[in-house]
C-alpha atoms as a PDB file:
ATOM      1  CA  UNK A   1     -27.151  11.897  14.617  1.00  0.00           C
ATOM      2  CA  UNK A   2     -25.900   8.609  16.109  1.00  0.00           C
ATOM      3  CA  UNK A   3     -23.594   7.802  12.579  1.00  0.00           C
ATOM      4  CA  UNK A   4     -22.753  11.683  12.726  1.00  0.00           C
ATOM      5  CA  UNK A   5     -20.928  11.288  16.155  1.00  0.00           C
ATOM      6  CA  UNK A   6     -19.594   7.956  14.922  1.00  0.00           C
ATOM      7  CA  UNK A   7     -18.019   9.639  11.546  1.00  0.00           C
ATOM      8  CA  UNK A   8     -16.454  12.868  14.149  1.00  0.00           C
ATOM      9  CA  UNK A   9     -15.240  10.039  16.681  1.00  0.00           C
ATOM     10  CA  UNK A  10     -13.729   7.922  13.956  1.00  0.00           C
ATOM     11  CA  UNK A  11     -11.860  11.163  12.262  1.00  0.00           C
ATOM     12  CA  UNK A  12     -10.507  12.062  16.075  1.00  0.00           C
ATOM     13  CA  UNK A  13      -9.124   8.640  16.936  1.00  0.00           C
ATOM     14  CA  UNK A  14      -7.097   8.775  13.690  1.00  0.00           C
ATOM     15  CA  UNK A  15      -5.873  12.070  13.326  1.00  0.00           C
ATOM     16  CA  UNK A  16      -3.144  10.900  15.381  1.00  0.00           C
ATOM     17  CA  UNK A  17      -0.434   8.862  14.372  1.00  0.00           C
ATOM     18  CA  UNK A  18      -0.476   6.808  16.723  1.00  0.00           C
ATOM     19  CA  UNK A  19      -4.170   5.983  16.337  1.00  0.00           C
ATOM     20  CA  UNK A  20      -3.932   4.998  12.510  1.00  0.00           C
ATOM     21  CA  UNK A  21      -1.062   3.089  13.614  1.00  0.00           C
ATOM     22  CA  UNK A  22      -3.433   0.918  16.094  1.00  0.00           C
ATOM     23  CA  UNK A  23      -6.335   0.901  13.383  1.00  0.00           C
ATOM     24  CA  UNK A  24      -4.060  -0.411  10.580  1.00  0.00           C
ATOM     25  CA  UNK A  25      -2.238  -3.063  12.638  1.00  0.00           C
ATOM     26  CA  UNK A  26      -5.634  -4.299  12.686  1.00  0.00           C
ATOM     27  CA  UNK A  27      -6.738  -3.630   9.125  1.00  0.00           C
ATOM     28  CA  UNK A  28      -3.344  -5.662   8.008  1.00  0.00           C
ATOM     29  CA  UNK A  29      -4.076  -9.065  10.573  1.00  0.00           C
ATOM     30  CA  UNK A  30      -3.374 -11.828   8.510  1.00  0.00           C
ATOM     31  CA  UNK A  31      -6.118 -13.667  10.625  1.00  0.00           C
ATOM     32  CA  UNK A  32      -8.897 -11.988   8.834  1.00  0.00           C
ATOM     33  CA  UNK A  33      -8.106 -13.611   5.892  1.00  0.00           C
ATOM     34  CA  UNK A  34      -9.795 -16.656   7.112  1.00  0.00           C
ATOM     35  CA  UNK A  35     -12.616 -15.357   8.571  1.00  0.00           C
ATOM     36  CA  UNK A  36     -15.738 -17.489   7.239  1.00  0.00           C
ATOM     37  CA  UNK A  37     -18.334 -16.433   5.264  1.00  0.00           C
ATOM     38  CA  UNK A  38     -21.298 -17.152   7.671  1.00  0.00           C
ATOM     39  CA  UNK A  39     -19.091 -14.529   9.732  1.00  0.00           C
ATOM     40  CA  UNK A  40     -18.646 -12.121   6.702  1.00  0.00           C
ATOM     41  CA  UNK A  41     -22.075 -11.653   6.132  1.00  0.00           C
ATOM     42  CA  UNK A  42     -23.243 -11.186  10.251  1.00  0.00           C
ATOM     43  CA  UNK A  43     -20.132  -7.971   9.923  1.00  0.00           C
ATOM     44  CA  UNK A  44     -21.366  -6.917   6.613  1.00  0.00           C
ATOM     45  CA  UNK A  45     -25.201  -6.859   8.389  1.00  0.00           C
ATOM     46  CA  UNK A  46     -23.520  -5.059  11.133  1.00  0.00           C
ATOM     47  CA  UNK A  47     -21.904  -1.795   9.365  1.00  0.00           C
ATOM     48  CA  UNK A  48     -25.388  -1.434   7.726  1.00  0.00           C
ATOM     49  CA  UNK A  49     -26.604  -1.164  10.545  1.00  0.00           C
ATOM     50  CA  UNK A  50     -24.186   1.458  11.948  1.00  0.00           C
ATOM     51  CA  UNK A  51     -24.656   3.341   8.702  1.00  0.00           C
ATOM     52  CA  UNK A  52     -28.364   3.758  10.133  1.00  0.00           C
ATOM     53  CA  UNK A  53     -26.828   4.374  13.375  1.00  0.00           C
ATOM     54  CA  UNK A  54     -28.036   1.164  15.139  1.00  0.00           C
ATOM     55  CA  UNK A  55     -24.378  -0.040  15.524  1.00  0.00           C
ATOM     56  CA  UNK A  56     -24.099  -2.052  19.154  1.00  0.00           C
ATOM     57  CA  UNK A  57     -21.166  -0.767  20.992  1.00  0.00           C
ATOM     58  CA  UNK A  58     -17.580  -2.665  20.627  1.00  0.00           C
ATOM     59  CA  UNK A  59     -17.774  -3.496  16.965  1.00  0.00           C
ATOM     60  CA  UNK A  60     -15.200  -2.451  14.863  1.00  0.00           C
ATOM     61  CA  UNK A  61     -15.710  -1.748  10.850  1.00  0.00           C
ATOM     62  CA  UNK A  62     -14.452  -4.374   8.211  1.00  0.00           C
ATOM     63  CA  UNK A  63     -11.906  -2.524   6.118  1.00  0.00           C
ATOM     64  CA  UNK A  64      -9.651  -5.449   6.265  1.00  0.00           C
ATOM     65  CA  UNK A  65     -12.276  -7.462   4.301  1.00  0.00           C
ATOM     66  CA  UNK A  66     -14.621  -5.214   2.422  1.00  0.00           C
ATOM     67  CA  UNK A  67     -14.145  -2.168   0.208  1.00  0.00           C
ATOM     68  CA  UNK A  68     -15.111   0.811   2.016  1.00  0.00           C
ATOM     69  CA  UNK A  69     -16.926   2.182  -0.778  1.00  0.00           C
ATOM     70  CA  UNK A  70     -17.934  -0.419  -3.289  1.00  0.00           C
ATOM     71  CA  UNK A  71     -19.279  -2.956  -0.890  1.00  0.00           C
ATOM     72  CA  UNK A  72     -17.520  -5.634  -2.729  1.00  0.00           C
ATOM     73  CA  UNK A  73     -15.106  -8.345  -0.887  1.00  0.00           C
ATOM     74  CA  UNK A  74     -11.642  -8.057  -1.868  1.00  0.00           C
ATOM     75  CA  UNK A  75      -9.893 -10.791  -3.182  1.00  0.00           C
ATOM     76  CA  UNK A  76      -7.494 -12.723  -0.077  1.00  0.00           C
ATOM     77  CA  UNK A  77      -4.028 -11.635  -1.921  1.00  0.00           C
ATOM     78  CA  UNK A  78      -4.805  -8.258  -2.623  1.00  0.00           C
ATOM     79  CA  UNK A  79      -6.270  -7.079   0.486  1.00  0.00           C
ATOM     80  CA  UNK A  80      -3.962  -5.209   3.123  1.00  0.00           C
ATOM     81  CA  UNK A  81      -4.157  -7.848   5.554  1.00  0.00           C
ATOM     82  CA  UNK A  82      -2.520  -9.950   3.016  1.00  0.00           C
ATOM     83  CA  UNK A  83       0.161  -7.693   1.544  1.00  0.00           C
ATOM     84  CA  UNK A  84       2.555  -9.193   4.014  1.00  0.00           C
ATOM     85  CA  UNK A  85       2.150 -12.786   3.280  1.00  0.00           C
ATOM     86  CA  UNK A  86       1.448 -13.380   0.000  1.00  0.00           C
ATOM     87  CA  UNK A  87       3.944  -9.948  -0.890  1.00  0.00           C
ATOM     88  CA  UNK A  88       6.859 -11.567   1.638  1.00  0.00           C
ATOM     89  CA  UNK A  89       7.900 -14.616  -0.985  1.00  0.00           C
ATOM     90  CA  UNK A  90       8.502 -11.778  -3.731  1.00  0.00           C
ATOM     91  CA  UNK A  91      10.351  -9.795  -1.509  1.00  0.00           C
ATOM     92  CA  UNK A  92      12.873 -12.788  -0.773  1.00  0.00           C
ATOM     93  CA  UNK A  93      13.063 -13.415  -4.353  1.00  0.00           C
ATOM     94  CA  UNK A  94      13.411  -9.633  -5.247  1.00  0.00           C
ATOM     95  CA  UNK A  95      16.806  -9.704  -2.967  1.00  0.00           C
ATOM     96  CA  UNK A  96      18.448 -12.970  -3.658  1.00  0.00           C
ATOM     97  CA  UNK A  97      22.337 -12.452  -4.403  1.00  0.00           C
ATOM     98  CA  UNK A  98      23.703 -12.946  -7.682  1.00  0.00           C
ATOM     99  CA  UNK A  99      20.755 -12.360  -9.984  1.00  0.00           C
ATOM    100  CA  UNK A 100      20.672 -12.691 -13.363  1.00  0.00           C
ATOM    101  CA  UNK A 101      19.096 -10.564 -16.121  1.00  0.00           C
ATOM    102  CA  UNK A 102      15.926 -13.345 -16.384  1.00  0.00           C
ATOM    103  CA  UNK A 103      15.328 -13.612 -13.064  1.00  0.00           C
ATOM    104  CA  UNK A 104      15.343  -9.899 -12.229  1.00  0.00           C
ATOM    105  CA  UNK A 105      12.974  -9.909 -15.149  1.00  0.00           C
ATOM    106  CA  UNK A 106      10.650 -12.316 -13.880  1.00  0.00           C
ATOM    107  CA  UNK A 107      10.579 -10.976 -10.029  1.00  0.00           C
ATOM    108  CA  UNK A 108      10.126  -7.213 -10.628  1.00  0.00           C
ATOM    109  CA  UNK A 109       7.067  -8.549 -13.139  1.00  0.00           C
ATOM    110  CA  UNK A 110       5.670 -10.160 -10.170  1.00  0.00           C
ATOM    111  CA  UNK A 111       6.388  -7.592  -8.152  1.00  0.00           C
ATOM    112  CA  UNK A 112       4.711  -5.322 -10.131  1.00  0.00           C
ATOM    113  CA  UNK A 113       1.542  -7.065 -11.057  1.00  0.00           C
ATOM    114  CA  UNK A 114       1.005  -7.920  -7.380  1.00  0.00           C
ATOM    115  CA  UNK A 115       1.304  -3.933  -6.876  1.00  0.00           C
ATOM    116  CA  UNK A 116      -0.892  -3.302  -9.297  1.00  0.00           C
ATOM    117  CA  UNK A 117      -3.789  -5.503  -8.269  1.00  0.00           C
ATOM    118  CA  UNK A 118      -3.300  -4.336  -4.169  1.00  0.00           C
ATOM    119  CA  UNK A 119      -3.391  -0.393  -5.635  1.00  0.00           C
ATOM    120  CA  UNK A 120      -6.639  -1.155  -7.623  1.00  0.00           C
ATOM    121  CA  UNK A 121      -8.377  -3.053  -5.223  1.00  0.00           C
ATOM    122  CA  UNK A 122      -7.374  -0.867  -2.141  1.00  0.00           C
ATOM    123  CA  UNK A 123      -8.437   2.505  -4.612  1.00  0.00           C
ATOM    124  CA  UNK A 124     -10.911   5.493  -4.221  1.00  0.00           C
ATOM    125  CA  UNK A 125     -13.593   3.559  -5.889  1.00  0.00           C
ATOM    126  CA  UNK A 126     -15.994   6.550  -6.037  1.00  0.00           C
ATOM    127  CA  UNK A 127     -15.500   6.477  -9.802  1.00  0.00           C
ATOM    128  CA  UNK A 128     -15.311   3.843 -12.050  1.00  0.00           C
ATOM    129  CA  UNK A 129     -11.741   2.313 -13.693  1.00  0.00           C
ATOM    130  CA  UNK A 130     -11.476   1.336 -17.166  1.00  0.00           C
ATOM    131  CA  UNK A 131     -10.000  -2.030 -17.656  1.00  0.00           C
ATOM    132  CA  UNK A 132      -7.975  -0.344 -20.276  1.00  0.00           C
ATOM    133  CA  UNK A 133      -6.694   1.692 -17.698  1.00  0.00           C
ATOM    134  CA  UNK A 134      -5.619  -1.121 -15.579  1.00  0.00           C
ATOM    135  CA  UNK A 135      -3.425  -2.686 -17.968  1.00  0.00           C
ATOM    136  CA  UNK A 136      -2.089   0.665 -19.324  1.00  0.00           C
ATOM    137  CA  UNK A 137      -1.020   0.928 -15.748  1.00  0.00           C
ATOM    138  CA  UNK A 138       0.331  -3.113 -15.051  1.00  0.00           C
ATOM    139  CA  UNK A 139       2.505  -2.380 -18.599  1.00  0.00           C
ATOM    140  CA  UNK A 140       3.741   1.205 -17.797  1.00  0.00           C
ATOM    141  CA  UNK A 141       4.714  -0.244 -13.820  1.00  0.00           C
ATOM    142  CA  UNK A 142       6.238  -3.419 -14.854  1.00  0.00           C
ATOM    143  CA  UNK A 143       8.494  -1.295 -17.684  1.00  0.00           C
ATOM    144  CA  UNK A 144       9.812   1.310 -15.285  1.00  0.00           C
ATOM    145  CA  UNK A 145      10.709  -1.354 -12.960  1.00  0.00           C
ATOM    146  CA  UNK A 146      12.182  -3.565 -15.203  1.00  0.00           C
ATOM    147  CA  UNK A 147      13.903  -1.270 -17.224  1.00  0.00           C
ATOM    148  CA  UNK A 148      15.548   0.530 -14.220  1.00  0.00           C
ATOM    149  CA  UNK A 149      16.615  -2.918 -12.163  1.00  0.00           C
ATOM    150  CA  UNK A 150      18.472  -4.267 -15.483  1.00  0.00           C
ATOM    151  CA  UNK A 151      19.986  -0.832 -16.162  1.00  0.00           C
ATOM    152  CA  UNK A 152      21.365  -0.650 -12.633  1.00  0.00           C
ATOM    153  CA  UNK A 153      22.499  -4.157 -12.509  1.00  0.00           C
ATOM    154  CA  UNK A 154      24.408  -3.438 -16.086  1.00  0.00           C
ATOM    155  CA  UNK A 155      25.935  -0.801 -14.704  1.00  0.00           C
ATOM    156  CA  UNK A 156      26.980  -2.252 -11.399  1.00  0.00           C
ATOM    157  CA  UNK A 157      28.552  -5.565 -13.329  1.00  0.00           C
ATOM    158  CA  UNK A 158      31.074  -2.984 -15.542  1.00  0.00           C
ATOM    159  CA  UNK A 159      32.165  -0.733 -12.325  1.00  0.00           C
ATOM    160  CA  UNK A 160      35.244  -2.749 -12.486  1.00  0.00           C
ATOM    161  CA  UNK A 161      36.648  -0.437  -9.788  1.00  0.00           C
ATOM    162  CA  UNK A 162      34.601  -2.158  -7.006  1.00  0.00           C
ATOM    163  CA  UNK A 163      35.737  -4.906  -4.811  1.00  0.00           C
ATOM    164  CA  UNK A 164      33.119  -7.870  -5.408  1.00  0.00           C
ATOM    165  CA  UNK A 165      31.781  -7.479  -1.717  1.00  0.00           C
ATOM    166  CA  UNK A 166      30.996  -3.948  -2.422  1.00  0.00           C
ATOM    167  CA  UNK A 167      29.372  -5.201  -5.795  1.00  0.00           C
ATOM    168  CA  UNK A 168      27.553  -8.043  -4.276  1.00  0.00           C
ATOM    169  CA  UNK A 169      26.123  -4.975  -1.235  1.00  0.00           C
ATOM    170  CA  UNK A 170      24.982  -2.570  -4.161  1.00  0.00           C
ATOM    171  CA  UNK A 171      23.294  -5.416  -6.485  1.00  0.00           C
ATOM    172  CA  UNK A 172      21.608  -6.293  -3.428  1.00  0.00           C
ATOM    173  CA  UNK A 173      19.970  -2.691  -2.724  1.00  0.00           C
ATOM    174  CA  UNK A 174      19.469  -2.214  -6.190  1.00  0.00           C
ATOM    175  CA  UNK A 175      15.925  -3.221  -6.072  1.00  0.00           C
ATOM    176  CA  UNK A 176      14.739  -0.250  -4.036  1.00  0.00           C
ATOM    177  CA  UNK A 177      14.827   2.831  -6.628  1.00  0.00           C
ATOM    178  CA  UNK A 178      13.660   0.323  -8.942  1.00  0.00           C
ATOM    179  CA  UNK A 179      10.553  -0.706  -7.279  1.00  0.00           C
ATOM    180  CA  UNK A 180      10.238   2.661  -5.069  1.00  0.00           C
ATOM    181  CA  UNK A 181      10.122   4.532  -8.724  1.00  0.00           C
ATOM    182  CA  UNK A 182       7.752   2.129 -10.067  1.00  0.00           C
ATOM    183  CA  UNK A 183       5.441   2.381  -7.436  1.00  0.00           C
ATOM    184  CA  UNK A 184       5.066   5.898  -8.137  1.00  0.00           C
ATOM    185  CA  UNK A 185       4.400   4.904 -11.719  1.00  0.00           C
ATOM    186  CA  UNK A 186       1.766   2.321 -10.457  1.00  0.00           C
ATOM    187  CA  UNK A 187      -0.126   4.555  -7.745  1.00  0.00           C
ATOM    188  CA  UNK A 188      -0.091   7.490 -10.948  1.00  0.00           C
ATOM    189  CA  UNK A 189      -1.365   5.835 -13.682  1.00  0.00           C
ATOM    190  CA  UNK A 190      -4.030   2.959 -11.588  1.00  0.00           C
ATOM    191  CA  UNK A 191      -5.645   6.325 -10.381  1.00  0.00           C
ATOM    192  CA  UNK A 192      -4.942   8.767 -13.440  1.00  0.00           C
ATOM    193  CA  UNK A 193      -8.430   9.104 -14.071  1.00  0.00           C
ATOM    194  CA  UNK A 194      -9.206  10.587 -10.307  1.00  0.00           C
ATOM    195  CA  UNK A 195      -7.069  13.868 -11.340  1.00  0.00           C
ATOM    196  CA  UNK A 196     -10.048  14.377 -14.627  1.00  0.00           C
ATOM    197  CA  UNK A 197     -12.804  13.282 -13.114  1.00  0.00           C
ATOM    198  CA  UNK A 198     -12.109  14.110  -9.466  1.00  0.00           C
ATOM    199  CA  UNK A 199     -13.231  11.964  -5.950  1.00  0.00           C
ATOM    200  CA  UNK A 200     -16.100  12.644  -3.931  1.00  0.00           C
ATOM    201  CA  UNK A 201     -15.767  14.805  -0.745  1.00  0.00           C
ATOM    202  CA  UNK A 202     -18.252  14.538   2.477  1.00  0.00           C
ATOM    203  CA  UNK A 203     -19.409  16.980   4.924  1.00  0.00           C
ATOM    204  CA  UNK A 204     -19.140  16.149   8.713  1.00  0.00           C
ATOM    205  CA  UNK A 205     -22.265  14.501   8.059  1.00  0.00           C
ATOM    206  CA  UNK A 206     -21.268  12.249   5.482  1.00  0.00           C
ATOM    207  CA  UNK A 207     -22.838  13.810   3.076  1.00  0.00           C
ATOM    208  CA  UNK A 208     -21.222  13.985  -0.675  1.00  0.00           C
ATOM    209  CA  UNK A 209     -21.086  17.353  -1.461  1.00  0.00           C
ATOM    210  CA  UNK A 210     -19.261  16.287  -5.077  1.00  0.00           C
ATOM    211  CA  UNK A 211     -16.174  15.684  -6.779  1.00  0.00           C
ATOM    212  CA  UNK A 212     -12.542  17.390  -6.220  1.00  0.00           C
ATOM    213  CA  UNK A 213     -10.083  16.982  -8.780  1.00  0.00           C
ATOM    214  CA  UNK A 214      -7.816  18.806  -6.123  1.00  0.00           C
ATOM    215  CA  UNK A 215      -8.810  16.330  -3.291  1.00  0.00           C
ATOM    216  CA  UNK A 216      -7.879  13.407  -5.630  1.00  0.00           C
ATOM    217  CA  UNK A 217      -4.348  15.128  -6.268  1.00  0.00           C
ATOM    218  CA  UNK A 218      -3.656  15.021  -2.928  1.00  0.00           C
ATOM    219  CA  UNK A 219      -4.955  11.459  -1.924  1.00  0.00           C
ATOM    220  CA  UNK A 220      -2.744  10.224  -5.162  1.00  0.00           C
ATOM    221  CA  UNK A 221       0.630  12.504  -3.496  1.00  0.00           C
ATOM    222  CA  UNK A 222      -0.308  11.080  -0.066  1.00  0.00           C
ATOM    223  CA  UNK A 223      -0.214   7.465  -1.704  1.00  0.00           C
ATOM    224  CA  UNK A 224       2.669   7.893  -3.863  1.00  0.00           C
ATOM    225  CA  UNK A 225       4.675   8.880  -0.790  1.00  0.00           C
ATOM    226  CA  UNK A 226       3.516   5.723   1.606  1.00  0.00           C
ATOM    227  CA  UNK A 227       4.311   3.484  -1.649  1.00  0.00           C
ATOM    228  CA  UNK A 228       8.346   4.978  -1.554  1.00  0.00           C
ATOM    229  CA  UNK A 229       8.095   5.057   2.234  1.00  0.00           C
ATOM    230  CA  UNK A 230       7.490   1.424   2.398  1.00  0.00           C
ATOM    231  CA  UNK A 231      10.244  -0.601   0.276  1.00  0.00           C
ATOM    232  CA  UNK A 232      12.654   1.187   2.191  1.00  0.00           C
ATOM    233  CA  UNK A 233      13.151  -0.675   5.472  1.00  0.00           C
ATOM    234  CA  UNK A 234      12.228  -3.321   3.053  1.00  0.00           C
ATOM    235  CA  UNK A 235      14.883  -3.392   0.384  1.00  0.00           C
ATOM    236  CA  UNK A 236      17.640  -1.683   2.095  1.00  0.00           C
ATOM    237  CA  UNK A 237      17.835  -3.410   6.188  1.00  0.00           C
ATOM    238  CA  UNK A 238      17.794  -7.222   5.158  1.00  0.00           C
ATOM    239  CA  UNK A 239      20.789  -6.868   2.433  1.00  0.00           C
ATOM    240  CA  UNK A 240      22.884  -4.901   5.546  1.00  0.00           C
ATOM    241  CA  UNK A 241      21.504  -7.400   7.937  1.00  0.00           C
ATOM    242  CA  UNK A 242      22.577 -10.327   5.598  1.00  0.00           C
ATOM    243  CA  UNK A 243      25.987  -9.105   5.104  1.00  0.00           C
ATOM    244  CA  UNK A 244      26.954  -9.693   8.881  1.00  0.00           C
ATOM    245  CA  UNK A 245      24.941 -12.355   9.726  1.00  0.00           C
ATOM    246  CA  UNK A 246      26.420 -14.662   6.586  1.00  0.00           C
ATOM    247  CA  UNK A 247      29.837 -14.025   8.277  1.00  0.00           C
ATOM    248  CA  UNK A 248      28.963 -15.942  11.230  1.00  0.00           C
ATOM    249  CA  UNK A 249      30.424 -19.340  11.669  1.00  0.00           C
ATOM    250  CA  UNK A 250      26.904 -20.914  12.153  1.00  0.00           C
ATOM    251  CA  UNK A 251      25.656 -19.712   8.480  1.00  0.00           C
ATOM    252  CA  UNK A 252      29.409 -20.174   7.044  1.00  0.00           C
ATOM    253  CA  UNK A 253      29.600 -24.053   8.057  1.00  0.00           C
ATOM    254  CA  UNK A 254      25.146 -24.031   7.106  1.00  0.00           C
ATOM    255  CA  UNK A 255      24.649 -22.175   4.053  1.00  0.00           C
ATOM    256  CA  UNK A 256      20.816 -24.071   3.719  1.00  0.00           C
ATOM    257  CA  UNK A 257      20.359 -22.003   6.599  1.00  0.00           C
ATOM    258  CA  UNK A 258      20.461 -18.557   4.604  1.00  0.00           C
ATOM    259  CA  UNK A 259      17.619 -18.608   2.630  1.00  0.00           C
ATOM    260  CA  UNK A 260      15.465 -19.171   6.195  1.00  0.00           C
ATOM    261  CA  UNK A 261      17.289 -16.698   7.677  1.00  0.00           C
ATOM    262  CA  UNK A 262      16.829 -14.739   4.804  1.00  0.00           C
ATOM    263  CA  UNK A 263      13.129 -15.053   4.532  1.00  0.00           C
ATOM    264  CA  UNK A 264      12.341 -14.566   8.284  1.00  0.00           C
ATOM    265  CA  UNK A 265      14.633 -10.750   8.091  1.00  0.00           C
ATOM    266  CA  UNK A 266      12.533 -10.054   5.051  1.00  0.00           C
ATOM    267  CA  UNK A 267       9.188 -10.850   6.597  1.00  0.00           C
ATOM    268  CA  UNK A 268      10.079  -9.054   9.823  1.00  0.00           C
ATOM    269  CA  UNK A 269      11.064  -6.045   8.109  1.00  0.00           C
ATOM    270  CA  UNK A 270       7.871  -6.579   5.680  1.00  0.00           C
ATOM    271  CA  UNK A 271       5.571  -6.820   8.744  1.00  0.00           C
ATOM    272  CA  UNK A 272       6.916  -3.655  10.856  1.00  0.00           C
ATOM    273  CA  UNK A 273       6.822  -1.481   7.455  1.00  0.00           C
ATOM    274  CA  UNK A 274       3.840  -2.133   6.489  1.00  0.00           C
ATOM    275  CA  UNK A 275       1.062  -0.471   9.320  1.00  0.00           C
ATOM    276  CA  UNK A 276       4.164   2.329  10.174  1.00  0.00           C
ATOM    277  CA  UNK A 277       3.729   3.405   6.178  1.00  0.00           C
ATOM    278  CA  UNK A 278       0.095   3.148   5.602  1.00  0.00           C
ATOM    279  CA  UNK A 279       0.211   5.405   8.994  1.00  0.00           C
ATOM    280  CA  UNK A 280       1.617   8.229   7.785  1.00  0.00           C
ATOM    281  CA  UNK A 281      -1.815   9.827   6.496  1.00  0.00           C
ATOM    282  CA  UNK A 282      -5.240   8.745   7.514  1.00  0.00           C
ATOM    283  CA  UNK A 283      -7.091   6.356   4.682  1.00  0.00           C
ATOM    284  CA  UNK A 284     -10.097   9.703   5.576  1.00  0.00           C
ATOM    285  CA  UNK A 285      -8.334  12.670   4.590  1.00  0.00           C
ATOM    286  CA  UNK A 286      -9.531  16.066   5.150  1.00  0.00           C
ATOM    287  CA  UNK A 287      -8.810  19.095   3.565  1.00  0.00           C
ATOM    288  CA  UNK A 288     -10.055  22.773   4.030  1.00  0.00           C
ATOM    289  CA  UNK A 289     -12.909  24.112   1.864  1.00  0.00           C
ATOM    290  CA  UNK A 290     -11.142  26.607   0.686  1.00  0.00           C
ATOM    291  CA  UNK A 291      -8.491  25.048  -1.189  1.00  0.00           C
ATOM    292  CA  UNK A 292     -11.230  23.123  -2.952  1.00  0.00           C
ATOM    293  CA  UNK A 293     -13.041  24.104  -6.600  1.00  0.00           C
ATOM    294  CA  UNK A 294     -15.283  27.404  -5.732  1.00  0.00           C
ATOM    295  CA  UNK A 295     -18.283  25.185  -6.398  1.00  0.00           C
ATOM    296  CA  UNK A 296     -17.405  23.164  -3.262  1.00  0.00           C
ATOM    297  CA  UNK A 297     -17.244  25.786  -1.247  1.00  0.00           C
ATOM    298  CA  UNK A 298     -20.685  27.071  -2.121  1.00  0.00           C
ATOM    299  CA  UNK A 299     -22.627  23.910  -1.311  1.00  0.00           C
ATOM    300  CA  UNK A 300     -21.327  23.399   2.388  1.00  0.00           C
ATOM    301  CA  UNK A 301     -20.625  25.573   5.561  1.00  0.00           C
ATOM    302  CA  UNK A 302     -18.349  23.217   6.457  1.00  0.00           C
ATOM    303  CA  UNK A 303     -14.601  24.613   6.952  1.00  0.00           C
ATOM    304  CA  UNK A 304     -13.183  21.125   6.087  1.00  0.00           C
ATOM    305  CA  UNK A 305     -14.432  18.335   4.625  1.00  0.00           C
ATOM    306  CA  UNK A 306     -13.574  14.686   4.440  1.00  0.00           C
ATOM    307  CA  UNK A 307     -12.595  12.501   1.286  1.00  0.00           C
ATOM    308  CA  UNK A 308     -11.392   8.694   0.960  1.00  0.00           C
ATOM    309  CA  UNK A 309      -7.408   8.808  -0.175  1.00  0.00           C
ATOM    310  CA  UNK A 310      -7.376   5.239  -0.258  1.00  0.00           C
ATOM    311  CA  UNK A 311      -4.399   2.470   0.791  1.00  0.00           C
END
């Protein structure tokens, strides 16, 4: 009854914005990517115990560490708390001025396979992914975004119309639809198989109750949105911000300074969109019984149940 109340209680405190927003600004703390593992295994003996609802009171869970659902540790750079440091140094590099067709190449690649390996590891792990899957999803990502960043930067290089400061402002933002539309490609295809084979749902219990392929289609929308939702403060406020602050005599007399400057706009901007994105929908979901599969509906009472829509 005990891990009952806890399940209701955790559901409560983050059905609010503001709540997920407190939860994930501790999921993403870059600190707990050197906790030890002496200390890993004490938590890890911990949330069995609250599973068997013998948790003692003021201990949080260990999302930031530990896959909810597989048990397994996540790798340091592909864990949420260290999406903003290890993801920071290919943001810089993503929005450097005056790129050329190699090194947009090269930094949407890394981009992309960086993406790819925080989407799988951070997935709905309920059902087993094919390595074939995974790299039909790292080559499909890294194409869309490459494809569309050289396009745009082709295009922008023959508008002969525009003045080379409005050039250098829309070369700059250029790798926002680019990596915003291969997100969506990433998040699609790394989960593809949840839509046929479906994610398990739970009961207020925590039950399983079995797998929706309509519960999976809307943790994969729900992801797909926070993945377009977050390059945007990203990609689009440090080229605006660097515009006016490279016209100030300081950086005009100190150009070393710029690529500082540069990096510290880019990480601030990283680390504020980060826990505001993954916010926008609880990493629970729920969803109403009755816009599940009939055979759902049969096995439970329940008027909504609860399913894992991942990060």
């Amino acid at each position: 009854m005990k891990a009952s109340l806890s399940l209701k209680s955790y559901l409560l405190f983050r059905s609010s914005f503001l709540g997920r927003l407190k939860h994930f600004v501790e999921i993403i703390d870059p600190s707990t990517l050197f906790v030890s593992e002496r200390r890993l295994t004490e938590c890890i003996k911990l949330l069995d115990e609250f599973k068997h609802g013998k948790l003692p009171p003021g201990v949080s869970d260990l999302q930031a560490i530990i896959h909810p659902e597989t048990g397994e540790k996540i790798f340091m750079p592909f864990r949420m708390s260290g999406y903003v440091p290890f993801g920071t140094p290919i943001v810089v590099g993503l929005l450097l001025p005056n790129q050329t067709v190699v090194s947009t190449i090269f930094w949407q690649w890394l981009n992309q396979s960086h993406n790819a390996c925080v989407n799988y590891s951070n997935r709905n792990a309920t059902k087993p992914t094919p390595t074939s899957t995974f790299l039909q999803v790292y080559f499909g990502a890294v194409t869309s975004a490459v494809s569309l960043a050289v396009g745009l930067n082709v295009l922008i290089q023959k508008a002969n119309r525009l003045s080379p400061a409005t050039r250098m402002i829309i070369q700059r933002l250029i790798p926002f639809p680019a990596v915003a539309s291969a997100n969506i490609c990433n998040v699609g295809l790394m989960r593809h198989n949840e839509l046929s084979e479906g994610i398990d749902v739970l009961d207020e219990n925590g039950n399983i109750l079995g797998s929706s392929k309509i519960a999976a289609k809307h943790a994969i929308m729900e992801t797909a949105f926070t993945r377009v939702v977050l390059p945007m403060p990203i990609f689009v406020l440090p080229p605006i911000i660097m515009s006016y602050l490279e016209k100030l005599p300081l950086l005009q007399m100190n150009r070393r300074l710029l690529l500082p400057i540069h990096s510290l706009v880019c990480l601030a901007t990283f680390s504020l969109s980060l826990p505001l994105a993954i916010s926008l929908f609880p990493q629970m979901s729920q969803i109403e019984v009755s816009q599940l599969e009939p055979e759902i509906a049969m096995a439970t009472d329940c008027k909504v149940v609860t399913f894992n829509k991942g990060l």
